[in-house]
N, C-alpha and C. Protein backbone atom coordinates (compact mmCIF):
# COMPACT_ATOMS: atom_id res chain seq x y z
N UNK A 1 0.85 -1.17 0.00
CA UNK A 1 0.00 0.00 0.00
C UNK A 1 0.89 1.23 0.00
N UNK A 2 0.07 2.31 -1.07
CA UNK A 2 1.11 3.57 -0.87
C UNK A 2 0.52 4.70 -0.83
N UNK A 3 0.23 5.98 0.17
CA UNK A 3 -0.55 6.61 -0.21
C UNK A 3 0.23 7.72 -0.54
N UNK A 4 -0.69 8.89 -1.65
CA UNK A 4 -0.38 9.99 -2.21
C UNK A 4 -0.19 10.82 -1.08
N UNK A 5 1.40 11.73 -1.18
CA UNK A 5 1.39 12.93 -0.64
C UNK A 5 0.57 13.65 0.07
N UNK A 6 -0.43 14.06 -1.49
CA UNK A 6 -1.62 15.15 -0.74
C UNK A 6 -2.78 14.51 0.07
N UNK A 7 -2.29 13.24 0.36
CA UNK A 7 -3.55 12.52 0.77
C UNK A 7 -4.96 12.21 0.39
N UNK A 8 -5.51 12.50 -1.19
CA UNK A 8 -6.04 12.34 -2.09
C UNK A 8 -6.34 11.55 -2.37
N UNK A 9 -5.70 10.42 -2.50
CA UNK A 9 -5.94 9.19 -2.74
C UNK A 9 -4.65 8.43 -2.81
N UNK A 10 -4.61 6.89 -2.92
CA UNK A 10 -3.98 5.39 -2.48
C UNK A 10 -3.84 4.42 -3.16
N UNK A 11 -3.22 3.88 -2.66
CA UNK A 11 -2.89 2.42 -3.94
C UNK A 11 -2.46 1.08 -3.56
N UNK A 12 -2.65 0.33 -3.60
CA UNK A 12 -2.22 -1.58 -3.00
C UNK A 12 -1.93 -1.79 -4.49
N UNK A 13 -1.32 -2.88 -3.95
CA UNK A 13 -0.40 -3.97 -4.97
C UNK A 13 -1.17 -5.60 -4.29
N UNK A 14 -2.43 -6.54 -4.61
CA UNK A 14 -2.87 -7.50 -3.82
C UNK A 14 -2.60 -8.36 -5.14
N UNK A 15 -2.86 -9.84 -4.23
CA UNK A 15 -3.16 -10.19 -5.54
C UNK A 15 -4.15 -10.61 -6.49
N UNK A 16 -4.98 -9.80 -6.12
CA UNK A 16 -6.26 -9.42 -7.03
C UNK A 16 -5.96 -8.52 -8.41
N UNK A 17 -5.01 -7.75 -7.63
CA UNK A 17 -4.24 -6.40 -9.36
C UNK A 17 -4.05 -5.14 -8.42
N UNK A 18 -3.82 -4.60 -9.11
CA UNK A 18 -3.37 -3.36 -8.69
C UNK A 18 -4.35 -2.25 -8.16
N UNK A 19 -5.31 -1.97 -7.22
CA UNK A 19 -6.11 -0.64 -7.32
C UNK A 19 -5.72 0.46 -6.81
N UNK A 20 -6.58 1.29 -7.18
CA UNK A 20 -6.56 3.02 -7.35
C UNK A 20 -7.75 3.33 -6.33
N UNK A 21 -7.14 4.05 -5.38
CA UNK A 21 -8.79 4.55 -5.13
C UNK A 21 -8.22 6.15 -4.57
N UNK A 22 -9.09 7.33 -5.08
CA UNK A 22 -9.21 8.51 -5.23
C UNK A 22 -10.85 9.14 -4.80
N UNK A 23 -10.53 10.24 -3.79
CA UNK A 23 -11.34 11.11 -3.78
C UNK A 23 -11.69 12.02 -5.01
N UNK A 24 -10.53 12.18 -6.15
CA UNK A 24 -10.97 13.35 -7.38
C UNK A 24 -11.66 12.18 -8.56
N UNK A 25 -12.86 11.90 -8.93
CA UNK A 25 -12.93 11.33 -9.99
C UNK A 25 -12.76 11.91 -11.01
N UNK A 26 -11.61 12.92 -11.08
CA UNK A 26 -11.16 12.77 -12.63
C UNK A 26 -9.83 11.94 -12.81
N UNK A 27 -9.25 11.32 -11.59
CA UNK A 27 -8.47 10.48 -11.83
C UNK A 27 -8.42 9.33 -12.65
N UNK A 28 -7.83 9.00 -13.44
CA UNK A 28 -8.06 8.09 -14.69
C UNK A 28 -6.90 6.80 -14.65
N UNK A 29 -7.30 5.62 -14.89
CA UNK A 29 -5.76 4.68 -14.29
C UNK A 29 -6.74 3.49 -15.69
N UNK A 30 -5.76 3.50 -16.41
CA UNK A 30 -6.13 2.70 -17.72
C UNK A 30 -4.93 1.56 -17.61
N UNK A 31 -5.22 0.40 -17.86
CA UNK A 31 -3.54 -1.01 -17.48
C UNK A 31 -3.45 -1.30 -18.53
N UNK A 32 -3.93 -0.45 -19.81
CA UNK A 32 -3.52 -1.25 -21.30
C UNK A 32 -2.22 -0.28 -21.24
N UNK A 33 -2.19 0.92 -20.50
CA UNK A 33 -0.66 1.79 -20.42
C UNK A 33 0.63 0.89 -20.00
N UNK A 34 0.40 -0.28 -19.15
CA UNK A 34 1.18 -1.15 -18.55
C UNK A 34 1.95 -2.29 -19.47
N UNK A 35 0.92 -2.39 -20.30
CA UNK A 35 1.29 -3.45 -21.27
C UNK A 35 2.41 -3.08 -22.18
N UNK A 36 3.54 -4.09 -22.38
CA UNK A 36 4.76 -4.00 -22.93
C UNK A 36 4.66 -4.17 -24.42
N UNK A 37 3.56 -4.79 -24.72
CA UNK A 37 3.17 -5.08 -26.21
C UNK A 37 2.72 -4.36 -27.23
N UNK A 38 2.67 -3.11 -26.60
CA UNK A 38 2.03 -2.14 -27.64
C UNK A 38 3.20 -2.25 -29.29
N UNK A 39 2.72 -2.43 -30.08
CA UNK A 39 3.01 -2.62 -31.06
C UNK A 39 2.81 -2.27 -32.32
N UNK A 40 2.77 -2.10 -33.66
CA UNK A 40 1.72 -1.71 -34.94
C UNK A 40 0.95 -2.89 -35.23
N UNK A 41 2.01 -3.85 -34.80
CA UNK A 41 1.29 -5.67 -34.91
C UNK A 41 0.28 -6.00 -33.94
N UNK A 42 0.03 -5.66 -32.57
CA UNK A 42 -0.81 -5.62 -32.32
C UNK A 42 -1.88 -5.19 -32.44
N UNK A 43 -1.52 -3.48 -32.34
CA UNK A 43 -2.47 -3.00 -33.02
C UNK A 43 -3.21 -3.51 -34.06
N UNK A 44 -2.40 -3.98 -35.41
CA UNK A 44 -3.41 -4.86 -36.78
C UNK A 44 -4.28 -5.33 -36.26
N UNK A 45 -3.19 -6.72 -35.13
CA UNK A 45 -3.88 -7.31 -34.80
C UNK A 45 -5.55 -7.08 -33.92
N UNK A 46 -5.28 -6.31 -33.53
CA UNK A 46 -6.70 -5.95 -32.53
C UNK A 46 -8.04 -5.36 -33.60
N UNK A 47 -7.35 -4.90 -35.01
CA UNK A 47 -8.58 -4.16 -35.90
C UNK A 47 -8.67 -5.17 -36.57
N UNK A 48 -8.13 -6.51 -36.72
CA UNK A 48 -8.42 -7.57 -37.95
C UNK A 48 -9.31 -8.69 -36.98
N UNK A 49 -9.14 -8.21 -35.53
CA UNK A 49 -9.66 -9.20 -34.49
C UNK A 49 -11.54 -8.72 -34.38
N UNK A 50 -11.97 -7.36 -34.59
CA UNK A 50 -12.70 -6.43 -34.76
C UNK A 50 -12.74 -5.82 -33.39
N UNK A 51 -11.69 -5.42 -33.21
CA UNK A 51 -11.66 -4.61 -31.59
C UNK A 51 -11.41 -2.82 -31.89
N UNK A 52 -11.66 -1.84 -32.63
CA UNK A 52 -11.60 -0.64 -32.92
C UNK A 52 -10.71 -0.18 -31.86
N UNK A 53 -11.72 -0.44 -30.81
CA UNK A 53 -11.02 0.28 -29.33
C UNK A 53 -9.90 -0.12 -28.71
N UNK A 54 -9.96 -1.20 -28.52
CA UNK A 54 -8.06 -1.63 -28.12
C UNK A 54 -7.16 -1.23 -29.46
N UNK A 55 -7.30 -1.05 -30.59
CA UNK A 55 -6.67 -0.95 -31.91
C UNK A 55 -6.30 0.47 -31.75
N UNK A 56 -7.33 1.14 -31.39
CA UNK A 56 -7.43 2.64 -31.15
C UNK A 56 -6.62 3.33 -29.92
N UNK A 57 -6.68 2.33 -28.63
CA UNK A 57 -6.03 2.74 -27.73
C UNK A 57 -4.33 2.30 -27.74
N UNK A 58 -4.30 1.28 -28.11
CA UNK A 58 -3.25 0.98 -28.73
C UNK A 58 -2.05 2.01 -29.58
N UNK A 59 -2.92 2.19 -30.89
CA UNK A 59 -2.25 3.42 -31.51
C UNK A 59 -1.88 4.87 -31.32
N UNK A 60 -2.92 5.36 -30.20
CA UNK A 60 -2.62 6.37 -29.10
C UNK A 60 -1.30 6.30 -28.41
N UNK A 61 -1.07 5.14 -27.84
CA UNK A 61 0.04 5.06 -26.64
C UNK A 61 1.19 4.56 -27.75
N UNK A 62 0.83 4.10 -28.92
CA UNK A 62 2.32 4.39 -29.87
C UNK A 62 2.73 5.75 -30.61
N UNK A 63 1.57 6.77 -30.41
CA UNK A 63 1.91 8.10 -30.47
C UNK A 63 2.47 8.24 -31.90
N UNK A 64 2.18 7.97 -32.52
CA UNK A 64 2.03 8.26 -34.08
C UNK A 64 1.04 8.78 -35.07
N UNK A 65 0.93 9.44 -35.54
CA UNK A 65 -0.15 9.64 -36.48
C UNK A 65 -0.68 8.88 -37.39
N UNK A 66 0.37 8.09 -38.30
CA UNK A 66 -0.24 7.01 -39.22
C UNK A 66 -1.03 5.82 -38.68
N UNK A 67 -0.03 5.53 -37.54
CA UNK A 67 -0.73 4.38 -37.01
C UNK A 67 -2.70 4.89 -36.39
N UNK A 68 -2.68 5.99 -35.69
CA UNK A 68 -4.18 6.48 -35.55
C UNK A 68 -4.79 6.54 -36.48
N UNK A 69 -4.34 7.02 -37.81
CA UNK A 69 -4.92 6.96 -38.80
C UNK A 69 -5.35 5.82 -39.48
N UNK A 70 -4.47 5.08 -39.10
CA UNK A 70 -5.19 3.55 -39.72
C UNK A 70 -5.94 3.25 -39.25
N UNK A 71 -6.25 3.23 -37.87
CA UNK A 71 -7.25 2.73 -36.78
C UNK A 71 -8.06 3.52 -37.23
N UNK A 72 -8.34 4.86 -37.40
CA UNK A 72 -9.56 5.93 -37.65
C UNK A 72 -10.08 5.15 -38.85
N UNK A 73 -9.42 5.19 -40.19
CA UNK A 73 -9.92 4.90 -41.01
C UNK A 73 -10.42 3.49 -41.29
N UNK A 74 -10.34 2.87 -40.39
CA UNK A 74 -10.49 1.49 -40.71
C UNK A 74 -11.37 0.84 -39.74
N UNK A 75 -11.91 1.93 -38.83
CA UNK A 75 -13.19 1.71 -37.99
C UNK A 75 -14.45 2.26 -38.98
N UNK A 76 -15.05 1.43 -38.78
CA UNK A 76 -16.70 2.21 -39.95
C UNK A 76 -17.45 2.94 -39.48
N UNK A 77 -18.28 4.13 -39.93
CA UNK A 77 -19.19 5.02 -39.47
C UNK A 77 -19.74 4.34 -37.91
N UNK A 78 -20.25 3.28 -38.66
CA UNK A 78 -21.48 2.80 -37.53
C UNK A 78 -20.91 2.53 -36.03
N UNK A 79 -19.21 2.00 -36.71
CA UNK A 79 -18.50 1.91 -35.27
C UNK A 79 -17.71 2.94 -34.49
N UNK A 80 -18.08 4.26 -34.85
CA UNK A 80 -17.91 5.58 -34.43
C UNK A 80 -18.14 6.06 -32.68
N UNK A 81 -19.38 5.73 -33.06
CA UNK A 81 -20.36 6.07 -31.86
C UNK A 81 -19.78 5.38 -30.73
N UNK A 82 -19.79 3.87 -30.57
CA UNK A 82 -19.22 2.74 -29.99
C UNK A 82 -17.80 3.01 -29.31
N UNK A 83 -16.85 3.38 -30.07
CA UNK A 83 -15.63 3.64 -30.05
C UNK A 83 -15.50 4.59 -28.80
N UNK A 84 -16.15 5.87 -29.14
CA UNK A 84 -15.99 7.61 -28.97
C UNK A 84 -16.30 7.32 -27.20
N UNK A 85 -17.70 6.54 -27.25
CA UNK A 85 -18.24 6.58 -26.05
C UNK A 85 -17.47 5.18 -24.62
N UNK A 86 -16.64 4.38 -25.11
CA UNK A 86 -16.21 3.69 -23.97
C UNK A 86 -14.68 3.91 -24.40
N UNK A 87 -14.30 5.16 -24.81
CA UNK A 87 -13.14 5.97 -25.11
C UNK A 87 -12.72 6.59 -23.79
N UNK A 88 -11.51 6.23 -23.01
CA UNK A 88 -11.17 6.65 -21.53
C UNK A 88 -10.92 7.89 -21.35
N UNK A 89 -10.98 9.20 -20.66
CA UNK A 89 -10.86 10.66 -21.06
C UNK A 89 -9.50 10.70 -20.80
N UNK A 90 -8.77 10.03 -20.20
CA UNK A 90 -6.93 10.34 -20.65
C UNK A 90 -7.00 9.93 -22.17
N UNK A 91 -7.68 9.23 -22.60
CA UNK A 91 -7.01 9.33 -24.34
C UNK A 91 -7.77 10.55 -25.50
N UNK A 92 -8.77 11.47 -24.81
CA UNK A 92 -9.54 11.80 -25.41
C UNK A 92 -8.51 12.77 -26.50
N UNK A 93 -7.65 13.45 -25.18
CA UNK A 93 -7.19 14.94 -25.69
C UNK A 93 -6.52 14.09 -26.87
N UNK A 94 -5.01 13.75 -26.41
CA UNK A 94 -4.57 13.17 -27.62
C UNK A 94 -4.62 12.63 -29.20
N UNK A 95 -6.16 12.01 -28.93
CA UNK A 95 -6.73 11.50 -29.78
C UNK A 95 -7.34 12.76 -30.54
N UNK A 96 -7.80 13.82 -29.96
CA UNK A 96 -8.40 14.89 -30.47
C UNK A 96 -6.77 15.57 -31.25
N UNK A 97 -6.00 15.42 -30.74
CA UNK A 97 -4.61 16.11 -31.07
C UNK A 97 -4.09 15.62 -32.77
N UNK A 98 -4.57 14.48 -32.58
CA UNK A 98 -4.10 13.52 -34.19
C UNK A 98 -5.27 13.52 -34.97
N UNK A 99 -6.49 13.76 -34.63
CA UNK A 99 -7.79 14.20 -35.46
C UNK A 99 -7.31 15.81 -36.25
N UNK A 100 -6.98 16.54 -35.10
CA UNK A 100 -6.67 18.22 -35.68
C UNK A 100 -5.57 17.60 -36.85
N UNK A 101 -4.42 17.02 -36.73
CA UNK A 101 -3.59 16.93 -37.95
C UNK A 101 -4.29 16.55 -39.26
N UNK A 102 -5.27 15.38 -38.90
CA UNK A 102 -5.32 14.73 -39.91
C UNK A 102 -6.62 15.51 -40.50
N UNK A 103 -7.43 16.03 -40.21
CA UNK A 103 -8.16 17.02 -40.39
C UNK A 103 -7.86 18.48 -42.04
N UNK A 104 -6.37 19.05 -41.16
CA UNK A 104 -5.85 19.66 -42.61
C UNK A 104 -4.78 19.12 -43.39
N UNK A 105 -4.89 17.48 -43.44
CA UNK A 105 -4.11 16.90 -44.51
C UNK A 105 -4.99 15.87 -45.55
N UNK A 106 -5.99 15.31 -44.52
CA UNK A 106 -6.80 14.45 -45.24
C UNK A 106 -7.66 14.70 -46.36
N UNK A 107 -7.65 13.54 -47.04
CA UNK A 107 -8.88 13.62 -48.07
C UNK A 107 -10.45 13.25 -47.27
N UNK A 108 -10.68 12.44 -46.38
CA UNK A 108 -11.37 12.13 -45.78
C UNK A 108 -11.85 12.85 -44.71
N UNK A 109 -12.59 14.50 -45.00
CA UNK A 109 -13.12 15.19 -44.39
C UNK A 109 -13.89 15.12 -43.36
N UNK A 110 -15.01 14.39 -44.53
CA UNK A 110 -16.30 13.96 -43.73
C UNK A 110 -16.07 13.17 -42.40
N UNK A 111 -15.21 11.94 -42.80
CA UNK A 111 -15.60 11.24 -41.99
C UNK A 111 -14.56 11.50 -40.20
N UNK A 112 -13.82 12.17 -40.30
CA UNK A 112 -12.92 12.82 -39.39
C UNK A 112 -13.98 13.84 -38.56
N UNK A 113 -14.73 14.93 -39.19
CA UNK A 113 -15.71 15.83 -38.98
C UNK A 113 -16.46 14.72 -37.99
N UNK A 114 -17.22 13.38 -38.64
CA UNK A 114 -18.12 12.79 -37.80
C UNK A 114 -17.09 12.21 -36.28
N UNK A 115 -16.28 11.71 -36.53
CA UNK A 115 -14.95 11.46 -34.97
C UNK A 115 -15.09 12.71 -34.46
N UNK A 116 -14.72 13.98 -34.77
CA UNK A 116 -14.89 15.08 -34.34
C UNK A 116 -15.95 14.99 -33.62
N UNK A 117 -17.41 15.26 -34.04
CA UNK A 117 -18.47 15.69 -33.60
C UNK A 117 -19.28 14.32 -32.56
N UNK A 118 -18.55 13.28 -32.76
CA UNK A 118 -18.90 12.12 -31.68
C UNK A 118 -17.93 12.62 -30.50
N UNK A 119 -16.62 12.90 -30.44
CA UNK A 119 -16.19 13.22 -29.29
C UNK A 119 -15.99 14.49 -28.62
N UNK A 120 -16.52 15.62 -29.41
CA UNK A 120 -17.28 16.52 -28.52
C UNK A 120 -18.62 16.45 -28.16
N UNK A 121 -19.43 15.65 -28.58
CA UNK A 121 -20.54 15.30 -28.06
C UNK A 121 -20.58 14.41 -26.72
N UNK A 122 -19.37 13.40 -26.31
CA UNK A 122 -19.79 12.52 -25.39
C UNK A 122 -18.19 12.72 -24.78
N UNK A 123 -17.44 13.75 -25.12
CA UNK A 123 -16.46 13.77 -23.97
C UNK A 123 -16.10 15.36 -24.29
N UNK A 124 -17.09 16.66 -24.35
CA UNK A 124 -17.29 17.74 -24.58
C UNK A 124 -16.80 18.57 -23.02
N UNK A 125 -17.45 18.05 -21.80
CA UNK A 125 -16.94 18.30 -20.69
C UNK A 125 -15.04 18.40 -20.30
N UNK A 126 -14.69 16.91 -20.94
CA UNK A 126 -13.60 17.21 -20.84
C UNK A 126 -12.28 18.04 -21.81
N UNK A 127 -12.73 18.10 -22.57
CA UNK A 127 -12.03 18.91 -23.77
C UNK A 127 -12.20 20.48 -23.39
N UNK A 128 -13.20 20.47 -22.68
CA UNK A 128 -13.29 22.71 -22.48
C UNK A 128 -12.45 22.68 -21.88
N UNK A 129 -11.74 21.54 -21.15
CA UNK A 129 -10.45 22.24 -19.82
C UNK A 129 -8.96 22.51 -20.76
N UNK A 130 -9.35 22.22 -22.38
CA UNK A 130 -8.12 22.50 -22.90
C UNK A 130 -8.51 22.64 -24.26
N UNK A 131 -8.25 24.54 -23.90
CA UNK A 131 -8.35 25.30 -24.55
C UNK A 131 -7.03 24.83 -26.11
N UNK A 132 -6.10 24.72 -25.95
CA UNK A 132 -5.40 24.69 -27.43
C UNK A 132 -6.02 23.89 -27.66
N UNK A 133 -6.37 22.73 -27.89
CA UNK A 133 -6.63 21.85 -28.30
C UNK A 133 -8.07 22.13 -29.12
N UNK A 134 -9.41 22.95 -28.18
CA UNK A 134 -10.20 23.26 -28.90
C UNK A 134 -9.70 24.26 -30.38
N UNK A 135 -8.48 25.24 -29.62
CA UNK A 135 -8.06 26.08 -31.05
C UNK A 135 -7.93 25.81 -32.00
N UNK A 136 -7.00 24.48 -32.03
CA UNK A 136 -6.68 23.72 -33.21
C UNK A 136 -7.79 22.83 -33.87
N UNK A 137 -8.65 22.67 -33.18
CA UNK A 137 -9.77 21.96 -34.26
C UNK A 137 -10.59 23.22 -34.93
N UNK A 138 -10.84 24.46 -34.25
CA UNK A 138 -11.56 25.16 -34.77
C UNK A 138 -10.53 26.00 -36.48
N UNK A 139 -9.33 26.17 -35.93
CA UNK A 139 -8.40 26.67 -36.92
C UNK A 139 -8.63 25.46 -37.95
N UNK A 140 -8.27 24.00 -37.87
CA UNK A 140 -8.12 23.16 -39.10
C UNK A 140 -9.41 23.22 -39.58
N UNK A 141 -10.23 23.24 -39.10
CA UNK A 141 -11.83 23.17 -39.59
C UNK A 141 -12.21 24.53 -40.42
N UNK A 142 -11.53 25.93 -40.18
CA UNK A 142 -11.49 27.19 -40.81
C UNK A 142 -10.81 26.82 -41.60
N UNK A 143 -9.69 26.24 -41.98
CA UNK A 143 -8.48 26.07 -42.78
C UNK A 143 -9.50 25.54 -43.80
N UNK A 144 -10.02 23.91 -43.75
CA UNK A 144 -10.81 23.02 -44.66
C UNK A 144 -11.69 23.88 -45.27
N UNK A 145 -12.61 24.78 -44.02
CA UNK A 145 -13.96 25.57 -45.32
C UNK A 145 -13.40 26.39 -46.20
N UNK A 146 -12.57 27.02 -45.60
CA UNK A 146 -11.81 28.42 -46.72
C UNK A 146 -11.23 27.33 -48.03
N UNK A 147 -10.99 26.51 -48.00
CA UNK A 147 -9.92 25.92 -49.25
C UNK A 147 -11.09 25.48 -49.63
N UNK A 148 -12.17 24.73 -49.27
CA UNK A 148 -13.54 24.18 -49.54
C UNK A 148 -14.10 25.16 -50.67
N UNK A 149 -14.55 26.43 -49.99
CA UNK A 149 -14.94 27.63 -49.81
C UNK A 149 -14.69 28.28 -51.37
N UNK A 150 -13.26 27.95 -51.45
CA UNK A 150 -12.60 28.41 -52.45
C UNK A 150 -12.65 27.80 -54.07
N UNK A 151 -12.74 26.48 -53.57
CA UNK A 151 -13.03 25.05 -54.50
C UNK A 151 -14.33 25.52 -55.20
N UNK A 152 -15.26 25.49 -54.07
CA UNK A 152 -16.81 25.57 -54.57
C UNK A 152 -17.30 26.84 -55.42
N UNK A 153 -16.54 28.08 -55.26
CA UNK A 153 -16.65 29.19 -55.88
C UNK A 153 -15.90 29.09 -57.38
N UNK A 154 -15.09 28.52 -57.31
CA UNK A 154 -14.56 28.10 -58.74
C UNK A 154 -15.02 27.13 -59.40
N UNK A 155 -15.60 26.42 -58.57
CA UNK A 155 -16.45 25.69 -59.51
C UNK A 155 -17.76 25.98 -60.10
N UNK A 156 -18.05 26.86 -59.16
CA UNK A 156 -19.52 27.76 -59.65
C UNK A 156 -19.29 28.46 -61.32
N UNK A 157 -18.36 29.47 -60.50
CA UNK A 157 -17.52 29.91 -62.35
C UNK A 157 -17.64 29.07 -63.51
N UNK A 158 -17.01 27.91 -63.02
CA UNK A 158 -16.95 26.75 -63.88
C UNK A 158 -18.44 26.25 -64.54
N UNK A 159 -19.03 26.06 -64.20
CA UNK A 159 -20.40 25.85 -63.93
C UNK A 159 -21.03 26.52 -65.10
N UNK A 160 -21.07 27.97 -64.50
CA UNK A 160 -21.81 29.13 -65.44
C UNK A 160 -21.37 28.89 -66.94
N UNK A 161 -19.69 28.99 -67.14
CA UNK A 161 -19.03 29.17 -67.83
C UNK A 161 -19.99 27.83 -68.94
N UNK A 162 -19.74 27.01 -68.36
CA UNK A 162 -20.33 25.45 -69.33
C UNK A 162 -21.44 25.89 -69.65
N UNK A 163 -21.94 26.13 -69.22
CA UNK A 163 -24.34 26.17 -69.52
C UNK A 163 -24.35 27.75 -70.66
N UNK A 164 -23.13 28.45 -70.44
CA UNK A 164 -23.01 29.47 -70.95
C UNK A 164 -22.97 28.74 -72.50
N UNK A 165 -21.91 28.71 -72.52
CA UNK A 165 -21.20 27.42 -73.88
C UNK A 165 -22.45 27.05 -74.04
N UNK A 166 -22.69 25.91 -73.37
CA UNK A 166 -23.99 24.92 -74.10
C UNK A 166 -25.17 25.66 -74.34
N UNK A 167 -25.43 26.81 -73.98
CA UNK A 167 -26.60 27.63 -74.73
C UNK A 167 -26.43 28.04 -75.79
N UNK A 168 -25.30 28.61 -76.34
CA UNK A 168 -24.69 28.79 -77.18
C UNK A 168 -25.00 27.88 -78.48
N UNK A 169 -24.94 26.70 -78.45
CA UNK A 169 -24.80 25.43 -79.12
C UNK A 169 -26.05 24.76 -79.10
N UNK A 170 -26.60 25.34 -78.22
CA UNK A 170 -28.50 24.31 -78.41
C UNK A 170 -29.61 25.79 -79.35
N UNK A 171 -28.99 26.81 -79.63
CA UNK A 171 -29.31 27.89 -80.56
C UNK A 171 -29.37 27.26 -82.08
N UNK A 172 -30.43 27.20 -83.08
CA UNK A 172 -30.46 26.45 -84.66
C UNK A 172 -28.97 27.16 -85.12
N UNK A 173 -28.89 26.93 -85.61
CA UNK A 173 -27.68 27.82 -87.09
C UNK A 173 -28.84 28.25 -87.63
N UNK A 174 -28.52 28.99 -89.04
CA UNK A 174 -29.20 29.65 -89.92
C UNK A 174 -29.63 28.49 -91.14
N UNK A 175 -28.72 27.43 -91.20
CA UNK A 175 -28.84 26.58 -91.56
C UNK A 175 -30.29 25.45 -91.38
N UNK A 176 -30.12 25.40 -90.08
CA UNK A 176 -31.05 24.67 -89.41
C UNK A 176 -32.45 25.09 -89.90
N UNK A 177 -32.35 26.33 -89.70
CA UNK A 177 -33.99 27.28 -89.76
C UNK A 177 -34.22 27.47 -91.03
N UNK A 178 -33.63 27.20 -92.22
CA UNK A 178 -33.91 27.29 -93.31
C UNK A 178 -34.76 25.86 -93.65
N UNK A 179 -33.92 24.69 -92.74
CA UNK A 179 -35.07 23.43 -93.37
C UNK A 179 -36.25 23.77 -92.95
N UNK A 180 -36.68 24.77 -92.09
CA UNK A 180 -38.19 24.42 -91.39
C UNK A 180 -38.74 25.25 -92.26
């Protein structure tokens, strides 16, 4: 048994496992952090096993971007929700940290936007306590509409420009109006 300094809370070693016990419940004690195996191979392994969330937590604590990214992209819409919500709030920020990257590099807008908007929806409490972190999603998300923004207005141009042309061309010739 060991207790904290501030007297806050304590800890045993039985052999039942290890517990935590705390007066602050925002204390957070996750034992997949313990595990020596974190790996990219595991990781596969855990998304080919259909585990999103160990795949996911996994790729967090290897602190990479590609590797999250594989896990993001290779969880399906439907398993979004699932994921977001038995998602531990020590991994939230982080995870929000490699969403903002991939956010203004990806082709896959949409579906980053929906990760986005599942984990401010069900771990929104904890993300207001950190402010950069909200900055950077709101900046990459300004970044995406403006280039969006920019896309869609040129394509409008584009647009006009064609129907312009093709009116042009659905007009008889003089030719035409002479057979009638």
């Amino acid at each position: 048994m060991h207790p904290c300094s501030t007297g806050q809370s304590w800890c045993a070693a039985t052999p039942e496992g290890f517990l935590i016990y705390s007066l602050n419940s925002g204390v957070t004690f996750d034992p997949i952090d313990l595990d020596t195996d974190i790996t990219p191979q595991s990781m596969r392994t855990a998304l080919a096993n259909g585990s999103p969330l160990k795949a996911l937590i996994i790729a967090i604590r290897l602190n990479g971007v590609q590797h999250v990214q594989e896990v993001l992209e290779r969880t399906t819409p439907e398993e979004v929700h699932f994921v977001v919500t038995s998602l531990s709030p020590a991994h939230v920020t982080p995870l929000l940290n490699f969403i903002v990257e991939l956010v203004s590099s990806s082709v896959h807008l949409h579906f980053y936007l929906l990760w986005l908007s599942e984990l401010l929806s069900a771990h929104g409490a904890a993300v207001r306590a950190h402010s950069s972190t909200l900055n950077g999603i709101l900046s990459s998300v300004a970044a995406q509409s403006k280039a969006l923004s920019s896309l869609c207005d040129q394509n409008q141009y584009y647009m006009d420009v064609i129907l312009t042309v093709g009116s042009f061309n659905d007009t008889p010739s003089t030719e035409e109006l002479e057979v009638f």
